[in-house]
C-alpha atoms as a PDB file:
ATOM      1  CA  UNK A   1      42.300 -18.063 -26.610  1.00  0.00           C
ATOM      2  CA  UNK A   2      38.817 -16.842 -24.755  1.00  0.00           C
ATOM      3  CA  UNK A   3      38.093 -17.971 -21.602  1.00  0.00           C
ATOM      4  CA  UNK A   4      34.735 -17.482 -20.225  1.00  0.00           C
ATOM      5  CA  UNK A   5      33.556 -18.400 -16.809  1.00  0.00           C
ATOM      6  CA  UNK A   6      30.039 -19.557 -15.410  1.00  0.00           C
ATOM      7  CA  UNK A   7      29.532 -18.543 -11.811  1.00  0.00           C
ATOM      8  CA  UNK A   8      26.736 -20.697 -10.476  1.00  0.00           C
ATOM      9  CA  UNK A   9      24.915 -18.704  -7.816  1.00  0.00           C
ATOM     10  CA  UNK A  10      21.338 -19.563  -7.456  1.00  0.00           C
ATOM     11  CA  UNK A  11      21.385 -21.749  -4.854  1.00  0.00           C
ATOM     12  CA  UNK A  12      18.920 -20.701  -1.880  1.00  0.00           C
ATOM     13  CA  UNK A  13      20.976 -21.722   0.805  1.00  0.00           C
ATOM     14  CA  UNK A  14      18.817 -24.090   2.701  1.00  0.00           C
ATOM     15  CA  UNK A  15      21.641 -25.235   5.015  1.00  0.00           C
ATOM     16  CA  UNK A  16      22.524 -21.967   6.034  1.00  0.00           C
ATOM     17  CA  UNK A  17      19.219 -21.436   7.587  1.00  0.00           C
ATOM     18  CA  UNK A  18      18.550 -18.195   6.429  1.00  0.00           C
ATOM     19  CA  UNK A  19      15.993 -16.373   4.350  1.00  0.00           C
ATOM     20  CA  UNK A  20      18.554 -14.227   2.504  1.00  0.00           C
ATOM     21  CA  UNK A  21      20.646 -16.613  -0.494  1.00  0.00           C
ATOM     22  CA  UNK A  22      23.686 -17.659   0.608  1.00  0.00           C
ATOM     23  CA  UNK A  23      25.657 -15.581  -2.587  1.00  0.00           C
ATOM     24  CA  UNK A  24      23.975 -12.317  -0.604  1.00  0.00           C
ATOM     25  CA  UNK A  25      24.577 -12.999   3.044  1.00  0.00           C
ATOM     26  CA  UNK A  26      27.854 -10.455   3.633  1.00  0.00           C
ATOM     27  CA  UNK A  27      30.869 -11.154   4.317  1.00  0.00           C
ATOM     28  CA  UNK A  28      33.513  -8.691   5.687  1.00  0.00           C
ATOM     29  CA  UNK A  29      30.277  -5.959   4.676  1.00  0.00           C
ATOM     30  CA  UNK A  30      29.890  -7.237   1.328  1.00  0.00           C
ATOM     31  CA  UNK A  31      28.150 -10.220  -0.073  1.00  0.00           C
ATOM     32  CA  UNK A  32      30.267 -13.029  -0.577  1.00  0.00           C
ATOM     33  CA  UNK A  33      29.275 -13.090  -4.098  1.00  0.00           C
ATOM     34  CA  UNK A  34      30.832 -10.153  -4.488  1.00  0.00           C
ATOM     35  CA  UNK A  35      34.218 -11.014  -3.362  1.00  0.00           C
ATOM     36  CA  UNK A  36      33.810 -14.033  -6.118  1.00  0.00           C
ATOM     37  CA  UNK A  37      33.218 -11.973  -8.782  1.00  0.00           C
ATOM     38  CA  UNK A  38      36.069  -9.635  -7.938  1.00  0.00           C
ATOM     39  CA  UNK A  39      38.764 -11.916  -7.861  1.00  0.00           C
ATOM     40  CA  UNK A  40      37.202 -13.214 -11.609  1.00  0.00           C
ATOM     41  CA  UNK A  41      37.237  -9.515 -12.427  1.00  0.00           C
ATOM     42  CA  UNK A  42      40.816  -9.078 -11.749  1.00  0.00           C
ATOM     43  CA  UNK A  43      42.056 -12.253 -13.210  1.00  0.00           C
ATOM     44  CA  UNK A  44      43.931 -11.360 -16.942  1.00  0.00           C
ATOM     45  CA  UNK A  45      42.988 -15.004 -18.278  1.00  0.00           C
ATOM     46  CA  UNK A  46      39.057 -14.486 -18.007  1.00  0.00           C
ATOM     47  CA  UNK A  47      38.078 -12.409 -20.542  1.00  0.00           C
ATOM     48  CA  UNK A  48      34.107 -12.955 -19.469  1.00  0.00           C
ATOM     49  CA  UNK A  49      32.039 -13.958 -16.750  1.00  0.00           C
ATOM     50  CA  UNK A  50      28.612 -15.293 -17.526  1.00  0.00           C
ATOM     51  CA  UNK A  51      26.392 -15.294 -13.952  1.00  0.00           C
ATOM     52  CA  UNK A  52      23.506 -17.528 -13.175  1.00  0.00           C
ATOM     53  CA  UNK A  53      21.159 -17.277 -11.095  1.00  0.00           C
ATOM     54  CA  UNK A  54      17.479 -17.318  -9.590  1.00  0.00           C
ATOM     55  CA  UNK A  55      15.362 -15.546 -11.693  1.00  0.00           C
ATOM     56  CA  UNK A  56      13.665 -13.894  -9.211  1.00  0.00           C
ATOM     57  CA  UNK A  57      16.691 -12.526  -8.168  1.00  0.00           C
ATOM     58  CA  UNK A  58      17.904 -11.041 -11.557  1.00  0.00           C
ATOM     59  CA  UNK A  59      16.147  -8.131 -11.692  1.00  0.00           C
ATOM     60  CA  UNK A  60      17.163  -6.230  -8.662  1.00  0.00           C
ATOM     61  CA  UNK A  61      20.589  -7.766  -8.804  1.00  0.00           C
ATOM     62  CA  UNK A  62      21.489  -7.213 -12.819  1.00  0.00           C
ATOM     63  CA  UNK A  63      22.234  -3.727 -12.808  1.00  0.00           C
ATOM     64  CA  UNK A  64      24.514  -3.356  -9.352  1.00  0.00           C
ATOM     65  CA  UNK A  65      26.506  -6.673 -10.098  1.00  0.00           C
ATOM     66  CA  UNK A  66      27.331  -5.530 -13.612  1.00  0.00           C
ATOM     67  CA  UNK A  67      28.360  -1.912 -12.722  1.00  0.00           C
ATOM     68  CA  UNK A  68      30.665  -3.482 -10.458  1.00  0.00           C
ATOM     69  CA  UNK A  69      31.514  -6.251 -11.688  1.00  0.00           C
ATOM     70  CA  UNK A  70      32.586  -4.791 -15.853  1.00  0.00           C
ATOM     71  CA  UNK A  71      33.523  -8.534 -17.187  1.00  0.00           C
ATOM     72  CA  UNK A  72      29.661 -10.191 -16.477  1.00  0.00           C
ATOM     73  CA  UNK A  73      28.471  -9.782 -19.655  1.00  0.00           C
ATOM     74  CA  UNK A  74      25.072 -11.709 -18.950  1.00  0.00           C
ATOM     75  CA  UNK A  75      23.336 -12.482 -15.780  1.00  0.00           C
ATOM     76  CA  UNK A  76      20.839 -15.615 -16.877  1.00  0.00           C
ATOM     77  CA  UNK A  77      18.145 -17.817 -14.982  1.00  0.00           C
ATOM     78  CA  UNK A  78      19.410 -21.176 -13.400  1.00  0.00           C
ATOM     79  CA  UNK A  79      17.616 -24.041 -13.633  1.00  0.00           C
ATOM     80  CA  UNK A  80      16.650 -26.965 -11.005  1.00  0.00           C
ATOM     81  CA  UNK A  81      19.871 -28.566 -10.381  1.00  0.00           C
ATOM     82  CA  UNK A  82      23.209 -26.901 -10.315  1.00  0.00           C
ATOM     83  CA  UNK A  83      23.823 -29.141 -13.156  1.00  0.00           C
ATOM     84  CA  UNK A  84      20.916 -27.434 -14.824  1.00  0.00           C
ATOM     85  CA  UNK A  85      22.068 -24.016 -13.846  1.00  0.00           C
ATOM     86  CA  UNK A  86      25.761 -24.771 -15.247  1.00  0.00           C
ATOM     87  CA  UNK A  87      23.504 -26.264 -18.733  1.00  0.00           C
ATOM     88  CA  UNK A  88      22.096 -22.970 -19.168  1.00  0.00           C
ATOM     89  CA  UNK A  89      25.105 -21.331 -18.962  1.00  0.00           C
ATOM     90  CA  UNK A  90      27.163 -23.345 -21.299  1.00  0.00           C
ATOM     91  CA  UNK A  91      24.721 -22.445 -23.605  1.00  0.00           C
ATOM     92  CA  UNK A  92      25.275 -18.935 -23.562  1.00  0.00           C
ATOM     93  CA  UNK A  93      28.600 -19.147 -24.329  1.00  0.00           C
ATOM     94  CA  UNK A  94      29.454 -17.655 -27.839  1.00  0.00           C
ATOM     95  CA  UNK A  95      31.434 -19.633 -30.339  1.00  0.00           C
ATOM     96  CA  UNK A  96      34.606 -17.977 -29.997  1.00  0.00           C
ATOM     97  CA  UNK A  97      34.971 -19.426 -26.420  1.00  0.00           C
ATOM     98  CA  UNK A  98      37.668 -21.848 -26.022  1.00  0.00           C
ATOM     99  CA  UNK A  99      38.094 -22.388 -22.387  1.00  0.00           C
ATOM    100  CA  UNK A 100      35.406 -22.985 -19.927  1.00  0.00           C
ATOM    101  CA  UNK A 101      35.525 -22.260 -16.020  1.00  0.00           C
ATOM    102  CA  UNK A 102      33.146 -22.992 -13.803  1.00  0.00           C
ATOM    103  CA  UNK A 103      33.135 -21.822 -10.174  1.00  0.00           C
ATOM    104  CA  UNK A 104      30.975 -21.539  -7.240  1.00  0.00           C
ATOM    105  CA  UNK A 105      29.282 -18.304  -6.545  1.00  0.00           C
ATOM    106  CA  UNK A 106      30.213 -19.387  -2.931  1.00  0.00           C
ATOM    107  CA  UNK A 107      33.737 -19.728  -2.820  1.00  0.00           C
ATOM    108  CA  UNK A 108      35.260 -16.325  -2.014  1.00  0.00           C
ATOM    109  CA  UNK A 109      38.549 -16.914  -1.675  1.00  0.00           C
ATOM    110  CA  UNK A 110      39.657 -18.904  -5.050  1.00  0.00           C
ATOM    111  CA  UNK A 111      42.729 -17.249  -6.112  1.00  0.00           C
ATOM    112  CA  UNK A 112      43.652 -15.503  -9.313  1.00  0.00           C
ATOM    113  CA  UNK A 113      46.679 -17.969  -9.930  1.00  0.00           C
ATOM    114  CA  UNK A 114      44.942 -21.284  -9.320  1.00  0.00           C
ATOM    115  CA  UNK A 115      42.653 -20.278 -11.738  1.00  0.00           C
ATOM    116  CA  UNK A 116      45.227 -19.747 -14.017  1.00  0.00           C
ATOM    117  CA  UNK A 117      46.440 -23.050 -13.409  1.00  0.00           C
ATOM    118  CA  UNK A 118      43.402 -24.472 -14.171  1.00  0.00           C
ATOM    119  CA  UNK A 119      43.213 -23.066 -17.618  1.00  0.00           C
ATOM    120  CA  UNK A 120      46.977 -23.942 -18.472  1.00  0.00           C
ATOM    121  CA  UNK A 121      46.171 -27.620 -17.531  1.00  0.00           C
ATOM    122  CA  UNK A 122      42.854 -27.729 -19.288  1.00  0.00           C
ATOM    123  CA  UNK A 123      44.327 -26.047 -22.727  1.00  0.00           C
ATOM    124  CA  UNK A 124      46.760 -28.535 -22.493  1.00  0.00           C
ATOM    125  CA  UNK A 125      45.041 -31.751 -21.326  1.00  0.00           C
ATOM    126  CA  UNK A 126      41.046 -31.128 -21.551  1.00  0.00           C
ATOM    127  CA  UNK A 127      39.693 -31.666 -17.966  1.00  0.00           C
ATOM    128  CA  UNK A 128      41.558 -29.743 -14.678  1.00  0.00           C
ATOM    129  CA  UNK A 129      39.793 -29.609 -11.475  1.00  0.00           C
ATOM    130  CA  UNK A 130      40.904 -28.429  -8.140  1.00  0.00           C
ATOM    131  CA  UNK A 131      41.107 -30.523  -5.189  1.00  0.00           C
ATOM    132  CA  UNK A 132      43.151 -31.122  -1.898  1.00  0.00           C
ATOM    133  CA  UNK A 133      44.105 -34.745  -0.315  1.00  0.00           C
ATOM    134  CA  UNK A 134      41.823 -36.297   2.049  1.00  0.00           C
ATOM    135  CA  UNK A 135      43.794 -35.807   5.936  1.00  0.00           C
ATOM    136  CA  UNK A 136      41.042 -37.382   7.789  1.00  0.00           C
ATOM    137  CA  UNK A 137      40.758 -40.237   9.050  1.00  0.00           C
ATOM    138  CA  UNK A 138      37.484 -41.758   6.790  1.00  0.00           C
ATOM    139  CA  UNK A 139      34.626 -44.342   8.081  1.00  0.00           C
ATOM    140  CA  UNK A 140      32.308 -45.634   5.810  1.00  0.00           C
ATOM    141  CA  UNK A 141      28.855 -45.651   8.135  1.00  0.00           C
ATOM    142  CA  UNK A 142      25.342 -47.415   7.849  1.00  0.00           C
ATOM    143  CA  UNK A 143      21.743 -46.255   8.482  1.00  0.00           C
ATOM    144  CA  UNK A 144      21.983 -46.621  11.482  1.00  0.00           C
ATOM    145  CA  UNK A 145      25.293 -44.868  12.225  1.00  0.00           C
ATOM    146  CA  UNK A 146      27.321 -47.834  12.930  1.00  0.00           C
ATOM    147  CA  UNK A 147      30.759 -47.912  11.668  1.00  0.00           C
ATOM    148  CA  UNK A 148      30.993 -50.796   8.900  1.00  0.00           C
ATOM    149  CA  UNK A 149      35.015 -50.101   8.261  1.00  0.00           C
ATOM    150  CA  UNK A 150      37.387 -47.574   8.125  1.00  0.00           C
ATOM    151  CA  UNK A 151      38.293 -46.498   4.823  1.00  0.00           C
ATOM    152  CA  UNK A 152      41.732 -46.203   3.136  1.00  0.00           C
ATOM    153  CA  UNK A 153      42.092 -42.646   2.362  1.00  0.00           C
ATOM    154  CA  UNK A 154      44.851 -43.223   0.245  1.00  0.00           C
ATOM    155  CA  UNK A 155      44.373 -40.996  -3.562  1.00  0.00           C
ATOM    156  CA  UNK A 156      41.447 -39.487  -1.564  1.00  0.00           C
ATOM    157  CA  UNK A 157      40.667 -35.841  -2.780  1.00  0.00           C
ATOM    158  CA  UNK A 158      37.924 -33.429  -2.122  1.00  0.00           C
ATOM    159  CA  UNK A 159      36.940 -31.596  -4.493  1.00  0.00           C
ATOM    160  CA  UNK A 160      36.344 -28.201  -5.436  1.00  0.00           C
ATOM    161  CA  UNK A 161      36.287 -25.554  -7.718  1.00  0.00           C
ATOM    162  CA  UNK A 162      37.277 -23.632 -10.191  1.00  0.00           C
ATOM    163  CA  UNK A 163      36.904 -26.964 -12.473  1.00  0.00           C
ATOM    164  CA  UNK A 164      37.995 -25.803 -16.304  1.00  0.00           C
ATOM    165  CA  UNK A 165      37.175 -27.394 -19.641  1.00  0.00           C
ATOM    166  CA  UNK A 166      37.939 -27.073 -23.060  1.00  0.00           C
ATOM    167  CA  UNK A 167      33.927 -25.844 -24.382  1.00  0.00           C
ATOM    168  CA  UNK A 168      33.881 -28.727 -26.634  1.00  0.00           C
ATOM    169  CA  UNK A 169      34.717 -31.362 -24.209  1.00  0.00           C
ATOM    170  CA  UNK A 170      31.905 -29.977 -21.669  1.00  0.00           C
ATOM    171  CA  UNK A 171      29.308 -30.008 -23.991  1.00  0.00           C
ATOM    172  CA  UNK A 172      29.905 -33.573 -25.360  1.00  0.00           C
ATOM    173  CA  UNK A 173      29.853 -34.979 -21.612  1.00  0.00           C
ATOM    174  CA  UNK A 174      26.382 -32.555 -20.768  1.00  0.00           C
ATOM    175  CA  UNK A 175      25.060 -33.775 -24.235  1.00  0.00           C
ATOM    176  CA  UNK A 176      25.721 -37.595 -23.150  1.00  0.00           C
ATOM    177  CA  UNK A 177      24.394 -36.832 -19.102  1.00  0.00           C
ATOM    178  CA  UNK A 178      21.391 -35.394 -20.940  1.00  0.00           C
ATOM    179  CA  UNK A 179      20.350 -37.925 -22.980  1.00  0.00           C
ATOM    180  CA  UNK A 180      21.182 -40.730 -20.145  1.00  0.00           C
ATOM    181  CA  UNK A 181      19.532 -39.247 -17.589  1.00  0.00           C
ATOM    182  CA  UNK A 182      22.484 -38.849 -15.996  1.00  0.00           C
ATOM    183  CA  UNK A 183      22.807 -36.513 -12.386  1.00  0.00           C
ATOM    184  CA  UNK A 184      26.500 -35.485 -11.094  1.00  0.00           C
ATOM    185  CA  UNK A 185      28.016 -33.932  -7.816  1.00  0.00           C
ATOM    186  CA  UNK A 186      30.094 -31.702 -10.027  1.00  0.00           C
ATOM    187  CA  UNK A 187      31.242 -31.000 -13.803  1.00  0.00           C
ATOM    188  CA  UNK A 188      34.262 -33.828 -13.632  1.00  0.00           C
ATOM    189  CA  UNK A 189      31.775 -36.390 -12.944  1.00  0.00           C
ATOM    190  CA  UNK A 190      30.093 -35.298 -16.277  1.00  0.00           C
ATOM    191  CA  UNK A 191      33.450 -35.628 -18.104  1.00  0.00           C
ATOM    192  CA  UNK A 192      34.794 -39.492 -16.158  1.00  0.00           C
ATOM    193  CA  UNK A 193      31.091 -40.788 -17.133  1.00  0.00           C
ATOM    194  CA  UNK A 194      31.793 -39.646 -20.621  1.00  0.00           C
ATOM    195  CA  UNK A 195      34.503 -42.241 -20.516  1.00  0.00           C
ATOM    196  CA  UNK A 196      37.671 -39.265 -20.647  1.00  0.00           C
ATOM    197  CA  UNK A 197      40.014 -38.555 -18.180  1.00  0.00           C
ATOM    198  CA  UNK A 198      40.142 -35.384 -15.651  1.00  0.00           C
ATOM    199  CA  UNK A 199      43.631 -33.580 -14.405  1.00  0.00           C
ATOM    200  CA  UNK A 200      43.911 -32.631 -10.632  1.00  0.00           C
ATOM    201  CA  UNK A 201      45.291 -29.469  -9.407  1.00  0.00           C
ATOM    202  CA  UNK A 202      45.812 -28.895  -6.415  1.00  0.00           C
ATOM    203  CA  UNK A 203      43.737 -26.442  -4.476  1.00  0.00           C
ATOM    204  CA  UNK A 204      43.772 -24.625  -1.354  1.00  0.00           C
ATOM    205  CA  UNK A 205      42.088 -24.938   2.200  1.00  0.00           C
ATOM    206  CA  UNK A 206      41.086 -21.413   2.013  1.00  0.00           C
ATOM    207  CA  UNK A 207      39.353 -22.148  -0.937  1.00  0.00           C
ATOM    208  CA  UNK A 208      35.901 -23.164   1.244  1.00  0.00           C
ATOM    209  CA  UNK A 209      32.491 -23.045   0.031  1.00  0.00           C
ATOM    210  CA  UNK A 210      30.281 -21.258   2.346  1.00  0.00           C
ATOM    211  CA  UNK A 211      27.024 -23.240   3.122  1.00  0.00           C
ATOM    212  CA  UNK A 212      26.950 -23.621   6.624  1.00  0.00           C
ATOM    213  CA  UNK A 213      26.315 -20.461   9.501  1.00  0.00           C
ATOM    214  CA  UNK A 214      29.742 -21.651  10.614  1.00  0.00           C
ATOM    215  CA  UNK A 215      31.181 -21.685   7.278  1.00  0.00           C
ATOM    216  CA  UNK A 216      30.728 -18.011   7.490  1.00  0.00           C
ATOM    217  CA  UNK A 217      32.323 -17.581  10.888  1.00  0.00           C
ATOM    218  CA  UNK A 218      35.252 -18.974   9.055  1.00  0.00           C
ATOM    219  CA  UNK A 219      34.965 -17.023   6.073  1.00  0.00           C
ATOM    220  CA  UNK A 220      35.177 -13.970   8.373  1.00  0.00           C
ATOM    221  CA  UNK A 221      38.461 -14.803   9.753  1.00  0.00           C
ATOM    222  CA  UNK A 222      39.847 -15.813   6.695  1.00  0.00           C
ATOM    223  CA  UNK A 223      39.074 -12.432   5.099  1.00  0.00           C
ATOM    224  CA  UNK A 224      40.793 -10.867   7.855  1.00  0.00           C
ATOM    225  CA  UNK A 225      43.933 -13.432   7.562  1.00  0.00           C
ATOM    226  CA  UNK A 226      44.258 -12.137   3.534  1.00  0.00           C
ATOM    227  CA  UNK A 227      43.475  -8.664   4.545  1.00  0.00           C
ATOM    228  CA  UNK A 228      40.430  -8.675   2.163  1.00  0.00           C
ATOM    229  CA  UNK A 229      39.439  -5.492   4.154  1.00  0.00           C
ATOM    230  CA  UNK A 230      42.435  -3.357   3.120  1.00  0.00           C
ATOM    231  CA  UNK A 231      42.492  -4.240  -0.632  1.00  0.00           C
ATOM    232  CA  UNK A 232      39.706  -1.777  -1.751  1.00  0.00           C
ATOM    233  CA  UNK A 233      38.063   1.414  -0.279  1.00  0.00           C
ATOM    234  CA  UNK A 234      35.025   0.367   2.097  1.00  0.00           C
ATOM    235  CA  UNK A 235      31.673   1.005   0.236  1.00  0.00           C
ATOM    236  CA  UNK A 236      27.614   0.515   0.876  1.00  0.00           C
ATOM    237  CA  UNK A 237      27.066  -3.559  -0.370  1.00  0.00           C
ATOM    238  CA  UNK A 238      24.485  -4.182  -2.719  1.00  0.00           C
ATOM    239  CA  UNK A 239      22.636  -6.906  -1.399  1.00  0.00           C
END
């Protein structure tokens, strides 16, 4: 079995209010892209990681990514829309690829075992995403920021990634949200509006997607919590 993963990271991180991407931004004195692709790196099930990005980013990225990073096996240009960017790299993907993971460039922490778990559940079922209960209390709100009702949060999960496929499956639900038009928040969306059902696995709360300056601020202590800082020698980053 092959499993490949697509890493989109060409976001320009608009919320974060910076000039720099959001994937480059350091954190714990490396870019947070980095500590993505290492925990990809060291995971046995991924045998490749295919990276997208902003094309004007490529070229002075390419060559320090991949000599640190030894399973990206192609950098490539993302497109519009995430969904785009995720397109572009499904269509990269060789024909020997059986498994399909796709995880944000921006999610540091993801674990090497829920992304086996992932996998397992998609080999086995077809569709496995990762997500955690809702624990708030949830208001649906109008225009004008009146309440309207409070919402039963009851089989309410928020989402995240990794979210794994079998290839075949993914490219039948893109081929479908292609020719409909058709725009989703995430890769499961593509796969319910194809009419076919998606597994849940649970995730983690560490597993946070930094878009936000205080995101970061987070990110920072939770690096510290795993002891990110002790589990390699400290070198120069190469954002």
């Amino acid at each position: 079995m092959k499993v490949s993963a697509i890493i989109p990271a060409a976001g320009m991180g608009i919320r974060m209010g910076s000039n720099i991407p959001k994937q480059f931004l350091l954190l714990d004195g490396k870019p947070i892209l980095h500590h993505t692709l290492k925990v990809l790196d060291q995971c046995s099930i991924v045998n490749e990681i295919i990276l997208v990005m902003s094309e004007k980013e490529i070229e002075n990225s390419r060559q320090p990514i991949q000599d640190s990073h030894p399973k990206v096996t192609r950098i490539i240009a993302g497109g519009k829309e995430r969904q785009d960017s995720v397109y572009n790299g499904l269509q990269s993907l060789d024909s020997e690829t059986d498994i399909v993971v796709v995880h944000d460039g921006v999610r540091p922490f993801v674990s090497a075992d829920l992304i086996h778990e992932t996998v397992e559940v998609a080999r086995d079922f077809g569709a496995a995403i990762t997500a955690i209960p809702v624990s708030d209390t949830i208001k649906k709100v109008n225009e004008e920021g009146l309440v309207e009702c409070t919402v039963d949060r009851n089989g309410l999960w928020r989402v995240q990634t990794p979210q794994t496929f079998q290839v075949a499956l993914l490219k039948e639900a893109f081929a479908k949200a292609q020719a409909d038009n058709f725009y989703g928040t995430d890769e499961g969306s593509l796969i319910e509006y194809l009419g076919r059902e998606v597994k849940v696995v649970s995730g983690s709360e560490f597993n946070i997607k930094i878009t936000r300056p205080e995101d970061l601020v987070l990110g920072e202590k939770i690096a510290e919590l795993l002891k990110i800082r002790h589990s390699e020698p400290r070198a120069e980053s190469w954002s």
